[in-house]
Protein backbone atom coordinates (compact mmCIF):
# COMPACT_ATOMS: atom_id res chain seq x y z
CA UNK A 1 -6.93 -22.72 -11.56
CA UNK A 2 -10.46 -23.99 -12.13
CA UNK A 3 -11.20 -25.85 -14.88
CA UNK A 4 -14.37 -24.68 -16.85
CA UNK A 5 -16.26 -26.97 -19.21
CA UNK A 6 -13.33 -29.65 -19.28
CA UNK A 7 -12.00 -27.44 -22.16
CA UNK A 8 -11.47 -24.27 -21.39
CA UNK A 9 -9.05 -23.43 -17.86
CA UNK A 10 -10.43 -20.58 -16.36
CA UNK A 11 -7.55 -18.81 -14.19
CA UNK A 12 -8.73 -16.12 -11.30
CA UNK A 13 -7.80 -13.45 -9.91
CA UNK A 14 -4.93 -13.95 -7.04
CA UNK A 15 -5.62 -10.53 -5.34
CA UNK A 16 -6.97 -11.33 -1.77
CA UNK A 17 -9.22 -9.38 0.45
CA UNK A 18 -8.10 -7.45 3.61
CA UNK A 19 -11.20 -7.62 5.40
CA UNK A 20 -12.09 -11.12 5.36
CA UNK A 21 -8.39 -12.62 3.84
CA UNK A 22 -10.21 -14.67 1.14
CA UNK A 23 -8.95 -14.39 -2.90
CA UNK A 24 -10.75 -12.84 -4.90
CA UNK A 25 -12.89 -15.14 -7.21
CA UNK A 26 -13.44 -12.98 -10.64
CA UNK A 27 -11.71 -14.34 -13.60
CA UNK A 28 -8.20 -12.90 -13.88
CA UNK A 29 -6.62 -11.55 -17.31
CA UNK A 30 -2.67 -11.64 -18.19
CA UNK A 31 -1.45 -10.51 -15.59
CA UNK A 32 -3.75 -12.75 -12.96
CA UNK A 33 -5.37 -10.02 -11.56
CA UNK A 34 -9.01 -8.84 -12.52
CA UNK A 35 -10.50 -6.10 -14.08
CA UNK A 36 -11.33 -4.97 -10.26
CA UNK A 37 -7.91 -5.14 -8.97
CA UNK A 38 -5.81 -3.80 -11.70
CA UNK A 39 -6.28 -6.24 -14.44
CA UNK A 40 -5.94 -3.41 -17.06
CA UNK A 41 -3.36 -1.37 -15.58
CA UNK A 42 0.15 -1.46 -17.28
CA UNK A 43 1.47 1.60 -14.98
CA UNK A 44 4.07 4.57 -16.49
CA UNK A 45 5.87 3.98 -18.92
CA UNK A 46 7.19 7.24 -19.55
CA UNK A 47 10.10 9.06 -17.35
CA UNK A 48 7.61 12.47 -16.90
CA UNK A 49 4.70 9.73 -16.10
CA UNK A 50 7.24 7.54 -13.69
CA UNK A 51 7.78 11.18 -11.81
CA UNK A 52 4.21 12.44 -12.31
CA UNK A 53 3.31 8.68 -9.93
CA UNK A 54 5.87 9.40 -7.57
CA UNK A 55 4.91 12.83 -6.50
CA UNK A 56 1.56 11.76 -5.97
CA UNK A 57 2.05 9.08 -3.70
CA UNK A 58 4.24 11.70 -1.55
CA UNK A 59 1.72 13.01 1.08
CA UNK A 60 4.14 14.64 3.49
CA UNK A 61 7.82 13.51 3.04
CA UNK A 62 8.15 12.49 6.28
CA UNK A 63 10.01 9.45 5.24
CA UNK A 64 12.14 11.22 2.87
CA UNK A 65 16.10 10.70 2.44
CA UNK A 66 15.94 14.87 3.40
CA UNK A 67 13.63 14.36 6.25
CA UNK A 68 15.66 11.58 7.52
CA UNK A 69 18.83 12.94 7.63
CA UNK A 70 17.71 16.25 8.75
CA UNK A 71 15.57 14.23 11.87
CA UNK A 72 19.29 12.23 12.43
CA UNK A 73 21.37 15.50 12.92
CA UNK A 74 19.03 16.90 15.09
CA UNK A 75 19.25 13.97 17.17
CA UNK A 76 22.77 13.98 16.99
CA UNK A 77 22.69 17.24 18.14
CA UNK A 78 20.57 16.98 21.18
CA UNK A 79 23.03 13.90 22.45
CA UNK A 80 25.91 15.91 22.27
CA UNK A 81 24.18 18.88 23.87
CA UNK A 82 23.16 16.47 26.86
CA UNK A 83 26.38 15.21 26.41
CA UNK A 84 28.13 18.43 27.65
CA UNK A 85 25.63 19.05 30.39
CA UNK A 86 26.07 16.08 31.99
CA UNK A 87 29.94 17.18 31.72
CA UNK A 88 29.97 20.33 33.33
């Protein structure tokens, strides 16, 4: 916190930078980020707008609960076919 004109405290923004791994030094609002980093944001609060953010987050579903299982059987699979080769 930084205090501006002895009166007023003047809390920033806690969102820090990838590149050069400094904080960001805008003034923060409520919820102590900035305008720039999702000061405003409040996210879904519907169920259809909760969905309506998960499916477009989803780019391939390669780390699915389906895709993982699916990836784990076939793996099972192939051990149990080398499994009986190495039997024979």
């Amino acid at each position: 916190m930084v205090i501006k004109n002895k009166e007023i405290p003047l809390v920033l923004c806690n969102a820090k930078s990838k590149r050069t791994g400094k904080l960001c030094r805008q003034p923060a609002m409520k919820n102590r980020k900035c305008r720039l980093h999702g000061g405003k944001s409040t996210g879904a609060k519907t169920h259809k707008g909760k969905l309506n953010q998960k499916r477009a987050v989803t780019k391939h579903g390669f780390y699915s609960k389906e895709a993982i299982l699916e990836r784990k059987k076939t793996k099972e699979y192939i051990r149990k076919g080398k499994k009986l080769l190495l039997n024979c």
